[in-house]
C-alpha atoms as a PDB file:
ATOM      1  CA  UNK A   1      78.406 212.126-131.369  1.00  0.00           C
ATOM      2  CA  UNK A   2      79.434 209.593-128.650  1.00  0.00           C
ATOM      3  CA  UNK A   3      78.176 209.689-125.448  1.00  0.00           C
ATOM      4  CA  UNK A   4      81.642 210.395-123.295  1.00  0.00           C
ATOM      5  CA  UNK A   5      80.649 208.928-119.873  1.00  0.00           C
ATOM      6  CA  UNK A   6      77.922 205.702-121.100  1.00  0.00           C
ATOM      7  CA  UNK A   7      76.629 203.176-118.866  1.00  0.00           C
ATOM      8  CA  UNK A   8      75.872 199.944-119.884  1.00  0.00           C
ATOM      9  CA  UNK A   9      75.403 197.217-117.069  1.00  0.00           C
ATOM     10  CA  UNK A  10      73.970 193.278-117.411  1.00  0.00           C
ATOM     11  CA  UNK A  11      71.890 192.276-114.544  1.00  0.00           C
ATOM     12  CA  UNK A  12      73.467 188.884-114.352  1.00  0.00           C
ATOM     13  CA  UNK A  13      72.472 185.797-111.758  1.00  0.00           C
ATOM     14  CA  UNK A  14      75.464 186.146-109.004  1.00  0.00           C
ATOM     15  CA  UNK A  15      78.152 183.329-109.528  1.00  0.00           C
ATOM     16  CA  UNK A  16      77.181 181.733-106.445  1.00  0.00           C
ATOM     17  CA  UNK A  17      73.900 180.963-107.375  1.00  0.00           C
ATOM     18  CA  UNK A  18      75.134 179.255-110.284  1.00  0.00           C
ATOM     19  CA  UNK A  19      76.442 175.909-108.194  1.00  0.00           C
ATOM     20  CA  UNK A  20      73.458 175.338-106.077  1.00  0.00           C
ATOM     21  CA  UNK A  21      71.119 175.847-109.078  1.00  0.00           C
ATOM     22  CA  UNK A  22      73.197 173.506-111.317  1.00  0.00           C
ATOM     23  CA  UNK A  23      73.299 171.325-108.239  1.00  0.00           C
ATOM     24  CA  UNK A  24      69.943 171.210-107.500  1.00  0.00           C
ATOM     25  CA  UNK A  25      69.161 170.260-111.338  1.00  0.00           C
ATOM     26  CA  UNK A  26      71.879 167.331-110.741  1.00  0.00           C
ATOM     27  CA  UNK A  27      69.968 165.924-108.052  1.00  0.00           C
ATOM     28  CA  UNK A  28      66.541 166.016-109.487  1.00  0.00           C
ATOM     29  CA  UNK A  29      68.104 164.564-112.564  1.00  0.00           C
ATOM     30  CA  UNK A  30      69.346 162.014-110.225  1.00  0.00           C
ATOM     31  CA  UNK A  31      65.913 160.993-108.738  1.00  0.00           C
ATOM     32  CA  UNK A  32      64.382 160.837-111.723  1.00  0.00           C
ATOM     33  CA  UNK A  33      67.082 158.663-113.359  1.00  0.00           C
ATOM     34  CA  UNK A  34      66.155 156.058-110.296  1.00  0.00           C
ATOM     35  CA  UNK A  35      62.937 155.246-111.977  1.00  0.00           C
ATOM     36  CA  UNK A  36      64.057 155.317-115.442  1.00  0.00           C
ATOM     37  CA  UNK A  37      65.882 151.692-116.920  1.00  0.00           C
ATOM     38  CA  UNK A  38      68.205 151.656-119.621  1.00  0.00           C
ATOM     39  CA  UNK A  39      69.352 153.659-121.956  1.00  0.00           C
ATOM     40  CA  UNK A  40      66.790 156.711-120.528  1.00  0.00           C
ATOM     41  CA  UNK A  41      68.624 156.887-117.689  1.00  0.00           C
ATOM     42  CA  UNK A  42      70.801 160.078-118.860  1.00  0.00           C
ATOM     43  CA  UNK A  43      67.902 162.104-120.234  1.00  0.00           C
ATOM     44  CA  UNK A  44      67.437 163.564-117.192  1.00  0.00           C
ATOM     45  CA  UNK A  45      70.722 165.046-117.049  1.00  0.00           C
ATOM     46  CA  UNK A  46      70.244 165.547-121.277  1.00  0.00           C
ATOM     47  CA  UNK A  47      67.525 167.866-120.382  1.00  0.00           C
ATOM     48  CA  UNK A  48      67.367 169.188-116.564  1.00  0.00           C
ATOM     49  CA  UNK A  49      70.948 170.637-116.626  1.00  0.00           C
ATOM     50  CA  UNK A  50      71.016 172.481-119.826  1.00  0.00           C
ATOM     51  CA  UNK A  51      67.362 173.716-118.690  1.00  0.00           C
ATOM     52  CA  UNK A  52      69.188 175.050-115.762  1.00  0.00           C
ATOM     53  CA  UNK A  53      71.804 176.423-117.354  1.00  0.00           C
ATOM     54  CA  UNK A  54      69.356 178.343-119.993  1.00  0.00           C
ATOM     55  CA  UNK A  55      67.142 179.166-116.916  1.00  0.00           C
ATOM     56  CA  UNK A  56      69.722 181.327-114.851  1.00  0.00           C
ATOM     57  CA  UNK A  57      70.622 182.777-118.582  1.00  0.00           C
ATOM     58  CA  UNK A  58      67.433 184.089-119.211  1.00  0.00           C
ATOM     59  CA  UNK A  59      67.139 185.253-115.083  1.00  0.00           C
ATOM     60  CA  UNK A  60      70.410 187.795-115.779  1.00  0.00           C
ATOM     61  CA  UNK A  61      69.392 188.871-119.459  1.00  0.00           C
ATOM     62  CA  UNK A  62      68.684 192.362-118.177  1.00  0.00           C
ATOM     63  CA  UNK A  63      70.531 194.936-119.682  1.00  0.00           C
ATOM     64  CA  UNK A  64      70.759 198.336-118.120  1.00  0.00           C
ATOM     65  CA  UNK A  65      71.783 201.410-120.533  1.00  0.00           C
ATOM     66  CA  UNK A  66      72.082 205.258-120.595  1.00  0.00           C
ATOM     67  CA  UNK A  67      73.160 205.901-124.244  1.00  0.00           C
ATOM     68  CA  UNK A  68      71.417 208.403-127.109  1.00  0.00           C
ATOM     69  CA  UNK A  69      69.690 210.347-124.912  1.00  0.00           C
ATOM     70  CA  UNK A  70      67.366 207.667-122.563  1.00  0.00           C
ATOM     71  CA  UNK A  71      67.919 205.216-119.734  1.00  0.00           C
ATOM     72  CA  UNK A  72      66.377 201.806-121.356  1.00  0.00           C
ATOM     73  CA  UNK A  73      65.783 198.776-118.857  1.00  0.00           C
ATOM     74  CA  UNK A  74      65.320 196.070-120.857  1.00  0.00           C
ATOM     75  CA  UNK A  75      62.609 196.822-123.301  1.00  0.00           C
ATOM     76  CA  UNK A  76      61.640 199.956-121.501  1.00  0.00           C
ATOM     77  CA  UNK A  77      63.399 203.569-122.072  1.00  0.00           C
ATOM     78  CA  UNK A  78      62.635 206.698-120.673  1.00  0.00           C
ATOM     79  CA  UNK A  79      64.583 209.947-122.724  1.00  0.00           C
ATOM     80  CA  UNK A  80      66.316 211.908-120.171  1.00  0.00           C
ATOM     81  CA  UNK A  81      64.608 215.406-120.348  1.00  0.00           C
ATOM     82  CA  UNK A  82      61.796 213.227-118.292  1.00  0.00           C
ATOM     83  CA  UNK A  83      64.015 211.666-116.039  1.00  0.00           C
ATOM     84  CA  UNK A  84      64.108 214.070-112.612  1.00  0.00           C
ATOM     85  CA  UNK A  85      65.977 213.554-109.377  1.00  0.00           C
ATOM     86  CA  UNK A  86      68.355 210.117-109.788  1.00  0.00           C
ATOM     87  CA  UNK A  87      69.095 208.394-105.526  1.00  0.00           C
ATOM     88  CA  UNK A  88      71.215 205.917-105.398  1.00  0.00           C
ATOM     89  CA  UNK A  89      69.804 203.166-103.182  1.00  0.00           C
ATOM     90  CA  UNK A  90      71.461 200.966-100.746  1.00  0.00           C
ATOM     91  CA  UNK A  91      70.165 197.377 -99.942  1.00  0.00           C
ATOM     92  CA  UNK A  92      68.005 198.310 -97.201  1.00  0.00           C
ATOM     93  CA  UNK A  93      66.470 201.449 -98.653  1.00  0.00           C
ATOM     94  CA  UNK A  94      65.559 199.238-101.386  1.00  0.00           C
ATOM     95  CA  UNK A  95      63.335 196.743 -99.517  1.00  0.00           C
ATOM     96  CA  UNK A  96      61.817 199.430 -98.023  1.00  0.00           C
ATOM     97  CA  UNK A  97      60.680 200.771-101.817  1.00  0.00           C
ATOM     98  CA  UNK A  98      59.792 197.163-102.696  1.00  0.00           C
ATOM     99  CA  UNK A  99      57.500 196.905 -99.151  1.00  0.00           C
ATOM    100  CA  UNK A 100      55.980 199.794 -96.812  1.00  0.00           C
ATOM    101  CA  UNK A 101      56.821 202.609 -99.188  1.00  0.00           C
ATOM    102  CA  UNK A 102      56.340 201.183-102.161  1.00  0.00           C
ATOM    103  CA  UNK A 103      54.014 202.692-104.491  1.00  0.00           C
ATOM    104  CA  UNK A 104      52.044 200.427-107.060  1.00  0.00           C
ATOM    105  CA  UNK A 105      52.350 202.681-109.685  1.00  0.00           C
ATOM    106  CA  UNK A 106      56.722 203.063-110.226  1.00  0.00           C
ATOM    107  CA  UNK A 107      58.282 201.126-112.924  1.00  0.00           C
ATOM    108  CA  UNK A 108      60.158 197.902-110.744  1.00  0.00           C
ATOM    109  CA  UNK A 109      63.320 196.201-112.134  1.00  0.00           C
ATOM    110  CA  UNK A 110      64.176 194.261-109.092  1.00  0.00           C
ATOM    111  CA  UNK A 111      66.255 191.217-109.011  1.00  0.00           C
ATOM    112  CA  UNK A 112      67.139 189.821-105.551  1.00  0.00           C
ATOM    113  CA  UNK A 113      70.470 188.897-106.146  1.00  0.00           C
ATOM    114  CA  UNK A 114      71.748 192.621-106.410  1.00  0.00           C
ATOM    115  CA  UNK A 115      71.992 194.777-103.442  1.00  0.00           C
ATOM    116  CA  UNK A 116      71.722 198.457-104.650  1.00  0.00           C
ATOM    117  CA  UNK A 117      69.304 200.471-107.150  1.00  0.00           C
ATOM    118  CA  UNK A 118      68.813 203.758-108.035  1.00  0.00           C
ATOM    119  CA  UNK A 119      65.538 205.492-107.746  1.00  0.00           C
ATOM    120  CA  UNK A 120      64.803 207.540-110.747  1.00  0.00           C
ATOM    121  CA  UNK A 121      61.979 210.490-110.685  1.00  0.00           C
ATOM    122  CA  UNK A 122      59.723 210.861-113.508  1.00  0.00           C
ATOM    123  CA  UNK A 123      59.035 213.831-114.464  1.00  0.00           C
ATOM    124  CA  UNK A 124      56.374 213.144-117.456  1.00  0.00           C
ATOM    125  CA  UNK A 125      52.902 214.857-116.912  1.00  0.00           C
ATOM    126  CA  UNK A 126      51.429 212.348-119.197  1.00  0.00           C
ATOM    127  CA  UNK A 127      53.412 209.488-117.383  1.00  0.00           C
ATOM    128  CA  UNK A 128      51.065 207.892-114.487  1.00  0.00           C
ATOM    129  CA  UNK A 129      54.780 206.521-113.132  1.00  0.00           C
ATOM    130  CA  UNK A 130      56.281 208.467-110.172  1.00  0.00           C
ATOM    131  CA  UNK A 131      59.770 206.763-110.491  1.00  0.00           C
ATOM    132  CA  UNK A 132      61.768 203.585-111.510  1.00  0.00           C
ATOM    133  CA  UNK A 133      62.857 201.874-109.580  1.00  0.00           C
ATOM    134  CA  UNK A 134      65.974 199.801-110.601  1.00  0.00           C
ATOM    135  CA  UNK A 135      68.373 197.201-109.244  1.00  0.00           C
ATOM    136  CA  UNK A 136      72.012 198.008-110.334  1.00  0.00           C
ATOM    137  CA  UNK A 137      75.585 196.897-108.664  1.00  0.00           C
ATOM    138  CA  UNK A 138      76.729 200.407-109.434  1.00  0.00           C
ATOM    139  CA  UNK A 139      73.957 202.607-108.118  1.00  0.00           C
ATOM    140  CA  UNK A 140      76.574 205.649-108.124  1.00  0.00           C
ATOM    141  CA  UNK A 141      77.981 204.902-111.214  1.00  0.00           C
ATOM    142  CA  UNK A 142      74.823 204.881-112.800  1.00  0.00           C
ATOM    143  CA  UNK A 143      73.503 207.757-111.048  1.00  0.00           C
ATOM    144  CA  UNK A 144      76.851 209.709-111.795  1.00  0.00           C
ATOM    145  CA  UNK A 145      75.955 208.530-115.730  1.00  0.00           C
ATOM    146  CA  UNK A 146      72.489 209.809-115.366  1.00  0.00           C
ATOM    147  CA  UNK A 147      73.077 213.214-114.332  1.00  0.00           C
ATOM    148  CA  UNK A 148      76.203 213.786-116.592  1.00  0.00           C
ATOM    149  CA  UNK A 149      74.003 212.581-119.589  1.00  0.00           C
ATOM    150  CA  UNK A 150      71.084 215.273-118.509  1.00  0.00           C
ATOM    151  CA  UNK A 151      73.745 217.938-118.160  1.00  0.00           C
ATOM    152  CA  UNK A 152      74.217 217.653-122.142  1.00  0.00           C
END
């Protein structure tokens, strides 16, 4: 049976990191190409942009899911009848879990770049994890998905 409210979200690099990334590349692509006579003089770019390019790929390859009974984050999943009290997190809440309140143990999927999260309780006894701990730009949708998918 399909899941009638699912959640599916890609942790993507912002657009405007993309320029000064790409950018950056260009210019150190440039300062190598200084030393470099001849025909070499375009590897540089041949190699340091598309490198770039892949790099910021593989930064937003993230996937965030609640579908067939878990939340997966990535490679991890968790099935819902574990998954307790879900708080969505605002930007400033969030470096607070990441620094004075943070606990070593939680399950982190942070990236920078997005502002909100939702904190996720774990309710496993076997589980040494207290919560998860993940970044999201829809930290209500997601928690809305959560607790309509444990209501099932």
């Amino acid at each position: 049976m399909a899941q009638p409210n699912p959640y599916r979200e890609r942790l993507t690099v912002a657009w405007w990191l993309w320029l000064p990334a790409v950018a950056f590349a260009g210019l150190l692509a440039a300062e190598v190409r200084l030393g470099a006579p001849g025909v070499a003089t375009w590897i540089p770019y041949l190699v340091l942009l598309p490198l770039a390019t892949v790099g910021l790929w593989w930064l937003g390859r993230i996937r965030v899911e609640v579908s067939n009974g878990e939340l997966r984050v990535d490679d991890a999943h968790i099935p819902l009848r574990y998954v307790g009290e879900v708080t969505a997190v605002s930007a400033t809440e969030k470096r607070d879990l990441l620094g004075p309140y943070a606990d070593p143990e939680a399950f982190v999927v942070q990236r920078p770049w997005i502002g909100g999260a939702v904190r996720v309780q774990v309710l496993d006894e076997a589980d040494p994890t207290p919560y998860w701990l993940i970044s999201t730009r829809h930290p209500e949708a997601l928690r809305s998905a959560l607790d309509d998918a444990r209501a099932r």
